[in-house]
N, C-alpha and C. Protein backbone atom coordinates (compact mmCIF):
# COMPACT_ATOMS: atom_id res chain seq x y z
N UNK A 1 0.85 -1.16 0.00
CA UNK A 1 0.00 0.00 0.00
C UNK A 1 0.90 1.23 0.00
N UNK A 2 0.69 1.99 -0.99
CA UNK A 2 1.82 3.32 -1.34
C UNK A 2 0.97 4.67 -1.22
N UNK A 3 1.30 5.33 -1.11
CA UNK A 3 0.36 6.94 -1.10
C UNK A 3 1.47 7.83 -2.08
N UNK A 4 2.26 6.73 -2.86
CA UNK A 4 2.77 7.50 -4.22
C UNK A 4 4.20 8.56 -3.96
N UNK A 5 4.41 8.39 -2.46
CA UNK A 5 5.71 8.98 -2.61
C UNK A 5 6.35 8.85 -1.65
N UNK A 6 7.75 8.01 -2.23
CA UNK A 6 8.99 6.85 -1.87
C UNK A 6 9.40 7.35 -0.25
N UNK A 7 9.08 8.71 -0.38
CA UNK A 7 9.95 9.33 0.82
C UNK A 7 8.91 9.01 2.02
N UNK A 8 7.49 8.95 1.64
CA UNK A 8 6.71 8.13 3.24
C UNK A 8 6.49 6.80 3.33
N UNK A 9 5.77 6.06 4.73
CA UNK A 9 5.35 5.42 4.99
C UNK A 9 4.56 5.48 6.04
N UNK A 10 3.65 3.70 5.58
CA UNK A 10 2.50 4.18 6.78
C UNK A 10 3.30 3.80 8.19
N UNK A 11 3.10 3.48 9.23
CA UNK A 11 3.14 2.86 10.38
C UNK A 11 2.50 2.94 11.73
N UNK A 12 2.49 1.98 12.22
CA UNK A 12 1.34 1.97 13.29
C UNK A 12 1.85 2.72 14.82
N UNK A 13 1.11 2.96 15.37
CA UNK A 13 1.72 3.86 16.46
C UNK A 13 2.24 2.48 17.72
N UNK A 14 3.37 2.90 18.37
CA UNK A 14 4.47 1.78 19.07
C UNK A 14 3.18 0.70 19.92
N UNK A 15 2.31 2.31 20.95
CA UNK A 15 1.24 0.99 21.29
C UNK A 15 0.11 0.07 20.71
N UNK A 16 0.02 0.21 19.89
CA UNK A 16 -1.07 -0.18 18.62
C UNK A 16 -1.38 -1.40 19.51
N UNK A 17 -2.29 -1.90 18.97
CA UNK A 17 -2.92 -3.12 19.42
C UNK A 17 -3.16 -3.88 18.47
N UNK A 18 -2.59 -4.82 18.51
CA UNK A 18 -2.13 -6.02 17.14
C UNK A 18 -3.42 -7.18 17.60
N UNK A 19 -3.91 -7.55 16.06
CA UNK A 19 -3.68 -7.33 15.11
C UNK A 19 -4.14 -6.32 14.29
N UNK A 20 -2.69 -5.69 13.85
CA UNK A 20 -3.47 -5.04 13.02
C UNK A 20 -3.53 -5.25 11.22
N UNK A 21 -4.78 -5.15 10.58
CA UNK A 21 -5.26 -5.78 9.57
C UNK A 21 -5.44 -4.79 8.03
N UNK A 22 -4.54 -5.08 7.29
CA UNK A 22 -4.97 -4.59 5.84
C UNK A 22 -5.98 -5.68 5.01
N UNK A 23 -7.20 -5.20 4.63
CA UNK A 23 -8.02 -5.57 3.65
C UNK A 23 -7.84 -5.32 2.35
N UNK A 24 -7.60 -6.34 1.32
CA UNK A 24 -7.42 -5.83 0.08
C UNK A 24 -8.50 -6.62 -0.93
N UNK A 25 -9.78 -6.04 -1.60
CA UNK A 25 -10.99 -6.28 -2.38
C UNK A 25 -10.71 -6.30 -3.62
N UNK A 26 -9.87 -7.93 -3.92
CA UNK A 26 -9.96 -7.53 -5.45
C UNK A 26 -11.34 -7.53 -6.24
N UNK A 27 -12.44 -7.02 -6.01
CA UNK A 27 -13.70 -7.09 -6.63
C UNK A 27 -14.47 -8.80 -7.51
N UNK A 28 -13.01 -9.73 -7.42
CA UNK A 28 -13.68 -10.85 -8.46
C UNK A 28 -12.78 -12.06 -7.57
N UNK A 29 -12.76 -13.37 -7.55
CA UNK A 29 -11.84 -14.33 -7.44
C UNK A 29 -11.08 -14.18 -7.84
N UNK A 30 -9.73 -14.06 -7.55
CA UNK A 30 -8.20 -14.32 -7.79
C UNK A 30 -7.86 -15.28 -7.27
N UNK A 31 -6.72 -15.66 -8.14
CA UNK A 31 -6.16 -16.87 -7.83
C UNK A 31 -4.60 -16.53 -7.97
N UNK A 32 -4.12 -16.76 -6.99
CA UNK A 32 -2.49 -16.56 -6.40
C UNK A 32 -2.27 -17.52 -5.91
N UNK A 33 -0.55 -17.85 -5.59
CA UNK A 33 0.37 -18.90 -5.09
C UNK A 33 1.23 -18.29 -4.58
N UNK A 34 1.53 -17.07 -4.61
CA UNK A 34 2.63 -16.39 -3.92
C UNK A 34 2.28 -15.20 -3.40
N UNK A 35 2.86 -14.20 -2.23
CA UNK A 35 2.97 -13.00 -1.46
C UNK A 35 3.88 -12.79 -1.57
N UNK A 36 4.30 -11.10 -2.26
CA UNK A 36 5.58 -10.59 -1.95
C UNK A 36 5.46 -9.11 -1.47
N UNK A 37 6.67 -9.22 -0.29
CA UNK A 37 6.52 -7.71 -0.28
C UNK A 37 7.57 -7.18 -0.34
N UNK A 38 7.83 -6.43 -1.10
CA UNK A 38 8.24 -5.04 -1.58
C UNK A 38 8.63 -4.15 -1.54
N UNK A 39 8.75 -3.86 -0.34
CA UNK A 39 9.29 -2.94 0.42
C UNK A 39 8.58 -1.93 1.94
N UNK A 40 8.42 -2.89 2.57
CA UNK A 40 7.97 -3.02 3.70
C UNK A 40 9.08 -2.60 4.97
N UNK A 41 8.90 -1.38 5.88
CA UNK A 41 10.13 -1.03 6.84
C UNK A 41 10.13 -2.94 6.98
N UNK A 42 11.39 -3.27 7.81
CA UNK A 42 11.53 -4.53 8.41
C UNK A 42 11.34 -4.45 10.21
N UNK A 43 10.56 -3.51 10.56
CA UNK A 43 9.68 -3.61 11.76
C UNK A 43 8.92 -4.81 12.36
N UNK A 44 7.82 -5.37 11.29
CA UNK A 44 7.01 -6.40 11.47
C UNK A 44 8.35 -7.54 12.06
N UNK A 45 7.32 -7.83 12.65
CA UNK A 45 8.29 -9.13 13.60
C UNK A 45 7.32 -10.15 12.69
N UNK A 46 5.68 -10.45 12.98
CA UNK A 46 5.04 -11.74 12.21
C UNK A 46 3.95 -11.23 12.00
N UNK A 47 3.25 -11.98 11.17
CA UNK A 47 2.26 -11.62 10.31
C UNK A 47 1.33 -13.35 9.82
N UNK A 48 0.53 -12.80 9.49
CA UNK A 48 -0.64 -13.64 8.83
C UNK A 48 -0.99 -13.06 7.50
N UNK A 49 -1.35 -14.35 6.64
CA UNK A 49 -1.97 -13.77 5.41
C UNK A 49 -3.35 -14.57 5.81
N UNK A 50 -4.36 -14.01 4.86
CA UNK A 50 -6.10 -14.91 5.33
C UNK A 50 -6.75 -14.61 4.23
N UNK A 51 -7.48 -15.63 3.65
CA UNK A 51 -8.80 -15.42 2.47
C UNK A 51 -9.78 -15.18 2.97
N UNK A 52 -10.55 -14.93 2.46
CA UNK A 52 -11.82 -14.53 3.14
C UNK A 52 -12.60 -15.95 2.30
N UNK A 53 -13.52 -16.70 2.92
CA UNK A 53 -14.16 -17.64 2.80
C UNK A 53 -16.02 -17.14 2.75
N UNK A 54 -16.37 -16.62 1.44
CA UNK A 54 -17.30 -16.03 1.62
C UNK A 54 -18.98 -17.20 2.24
N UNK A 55 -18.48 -18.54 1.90
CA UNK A 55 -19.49 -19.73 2.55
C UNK A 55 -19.57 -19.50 3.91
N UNK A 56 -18.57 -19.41 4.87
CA UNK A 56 -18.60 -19.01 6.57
C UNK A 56 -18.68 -17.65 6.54
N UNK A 57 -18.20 -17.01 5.91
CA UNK A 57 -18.53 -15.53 6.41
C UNK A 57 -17.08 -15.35 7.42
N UNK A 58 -15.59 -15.85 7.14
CA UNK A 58 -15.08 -15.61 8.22
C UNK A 58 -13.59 -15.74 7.59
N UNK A 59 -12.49 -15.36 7.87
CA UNK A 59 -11.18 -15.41 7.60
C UNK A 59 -10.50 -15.93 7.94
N UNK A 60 -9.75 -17.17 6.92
CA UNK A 60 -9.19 -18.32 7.29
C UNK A 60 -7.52 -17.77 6.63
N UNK A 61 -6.67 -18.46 7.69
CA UNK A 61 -5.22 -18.19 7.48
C UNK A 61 -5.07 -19.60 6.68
N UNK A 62 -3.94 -19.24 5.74
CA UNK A 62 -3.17 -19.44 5.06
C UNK A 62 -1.90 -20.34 5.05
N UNK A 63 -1.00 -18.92 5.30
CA UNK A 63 -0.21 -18.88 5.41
C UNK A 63 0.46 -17.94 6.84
N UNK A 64 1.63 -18.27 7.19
CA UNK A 64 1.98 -17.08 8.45
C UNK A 64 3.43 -17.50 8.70
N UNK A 65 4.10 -15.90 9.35
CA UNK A 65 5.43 -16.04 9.21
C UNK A 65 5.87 -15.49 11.04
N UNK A 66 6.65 -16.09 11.57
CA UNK A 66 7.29 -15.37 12.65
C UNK A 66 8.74 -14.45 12.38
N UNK A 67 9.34 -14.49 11.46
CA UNK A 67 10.80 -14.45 11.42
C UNK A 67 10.61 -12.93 10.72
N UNK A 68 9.71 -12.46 10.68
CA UNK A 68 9.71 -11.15 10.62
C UNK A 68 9.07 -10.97 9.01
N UNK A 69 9.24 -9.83 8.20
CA UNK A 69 8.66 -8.97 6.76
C UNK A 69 9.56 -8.22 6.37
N UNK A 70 10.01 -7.76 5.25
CA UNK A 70 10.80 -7.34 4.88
C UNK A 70 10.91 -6.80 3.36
N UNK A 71 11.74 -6.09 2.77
CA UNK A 71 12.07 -5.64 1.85
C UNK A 71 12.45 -7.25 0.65
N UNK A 72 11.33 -7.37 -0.42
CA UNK A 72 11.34 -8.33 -0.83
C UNK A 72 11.07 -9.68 -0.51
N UNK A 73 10.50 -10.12 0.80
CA UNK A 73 10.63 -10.99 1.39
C UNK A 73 9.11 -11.49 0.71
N UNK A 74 8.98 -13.03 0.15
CA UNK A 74 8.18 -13.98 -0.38
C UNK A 74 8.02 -14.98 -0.20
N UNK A 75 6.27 -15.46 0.25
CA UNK A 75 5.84 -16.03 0.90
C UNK A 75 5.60 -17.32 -0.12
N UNK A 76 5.87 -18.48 -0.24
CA UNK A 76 5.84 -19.44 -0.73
C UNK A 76 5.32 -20.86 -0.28
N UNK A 77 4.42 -22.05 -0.69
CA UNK A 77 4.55 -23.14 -0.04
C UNK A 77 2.95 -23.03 0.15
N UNK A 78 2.01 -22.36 -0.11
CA UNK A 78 0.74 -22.40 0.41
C UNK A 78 -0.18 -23.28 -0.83
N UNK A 79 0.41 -23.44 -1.97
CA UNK A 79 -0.69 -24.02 -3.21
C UNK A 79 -1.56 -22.32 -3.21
N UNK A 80 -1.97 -23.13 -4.70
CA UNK A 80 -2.98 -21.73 -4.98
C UNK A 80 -3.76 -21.36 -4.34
N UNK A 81 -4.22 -20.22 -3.81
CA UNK A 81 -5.52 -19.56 -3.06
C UNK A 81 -6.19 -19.11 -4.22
N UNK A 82 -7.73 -19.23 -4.05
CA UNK A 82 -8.65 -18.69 -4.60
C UNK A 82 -9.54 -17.70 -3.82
N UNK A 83 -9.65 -16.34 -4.42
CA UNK A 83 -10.54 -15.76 -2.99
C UNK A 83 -11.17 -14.02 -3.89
N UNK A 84 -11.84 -13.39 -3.49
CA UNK A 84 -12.16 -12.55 -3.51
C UNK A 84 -11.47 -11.24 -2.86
N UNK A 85 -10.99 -11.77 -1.94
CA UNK A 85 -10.59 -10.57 -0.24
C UNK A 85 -9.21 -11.17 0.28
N UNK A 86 -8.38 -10.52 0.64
CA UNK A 86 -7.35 -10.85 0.90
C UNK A 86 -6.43 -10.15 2.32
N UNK A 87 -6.28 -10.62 3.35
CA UNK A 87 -6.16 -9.78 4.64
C UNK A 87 -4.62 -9.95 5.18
N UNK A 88 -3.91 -8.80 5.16
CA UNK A 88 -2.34 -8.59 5.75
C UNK A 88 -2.62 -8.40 7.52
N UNK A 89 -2.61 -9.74 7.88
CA UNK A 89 -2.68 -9.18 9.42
C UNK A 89 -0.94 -9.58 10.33
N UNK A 90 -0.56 -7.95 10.25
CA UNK A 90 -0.10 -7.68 11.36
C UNK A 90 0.02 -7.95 12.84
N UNK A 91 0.89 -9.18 13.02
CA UNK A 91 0.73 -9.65 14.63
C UNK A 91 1.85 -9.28 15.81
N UNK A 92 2.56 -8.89 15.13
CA UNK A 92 3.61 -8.76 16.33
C UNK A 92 4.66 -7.59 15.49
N UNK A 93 5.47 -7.50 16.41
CA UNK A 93 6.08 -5.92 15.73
C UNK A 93 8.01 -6.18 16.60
N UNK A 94 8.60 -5.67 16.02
CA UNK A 94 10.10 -5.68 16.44
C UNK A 94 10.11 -4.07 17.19
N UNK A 95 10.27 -3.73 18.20
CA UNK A 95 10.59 -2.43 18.73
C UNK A 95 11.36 -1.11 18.12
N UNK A 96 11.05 -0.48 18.13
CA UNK A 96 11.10 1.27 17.31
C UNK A 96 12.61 1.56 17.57
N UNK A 97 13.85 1.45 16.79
CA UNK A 97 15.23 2.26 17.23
C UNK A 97 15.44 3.22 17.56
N UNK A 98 16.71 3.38 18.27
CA UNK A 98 16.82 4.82 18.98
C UNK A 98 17.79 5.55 18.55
């Protein structure tokens, strides 16, 4: 998620209360096998990816990483997802430098 210029980013405030969750609506079924990100501070400590399962009405994980997020870092090993909705949840965080 970009707001178009290199020099910001988003980030959550130190006490935030995890999880915290990006929703992304691709409007139709997609079908993916891989997550990459791109350039992400390397803050995130772990994370969840989740489809949205529109039969339950509820968001089922995937895939999930402890070892942190990162600049290029790609998520592999899940088989194809099929889904409509697609959720970056934010679980844990590496502490703010000084």
């Amino acid at each position: 998620m970009t707001d178009g210029d290199p020099a910001t980013r988003w980030a959550a405030a130190d006490d935030a209360t995890y999880p915290i969750t990006l929703d992304i609506d691709f409007g139709a079924d997609t079908t993916f096998d891989e997550y990459t990100d791109s350039g992400t501070n390397p803050r995130v400590q772990s994370f969840a990816l989740q489809r949205w399962d529109a039969g339950t009405g509820a968001w089922v994980t995937f895939a999930s990483r402890v070892n942190g997020i990162g600049h290029d870092l790609t998520v592999t090993g899940f088989g194809g997802v099929t889904t409509s909705r697609l959720r970056v949840a934010l679980t844990g965080k590496l502490p703010t430098e000084v």
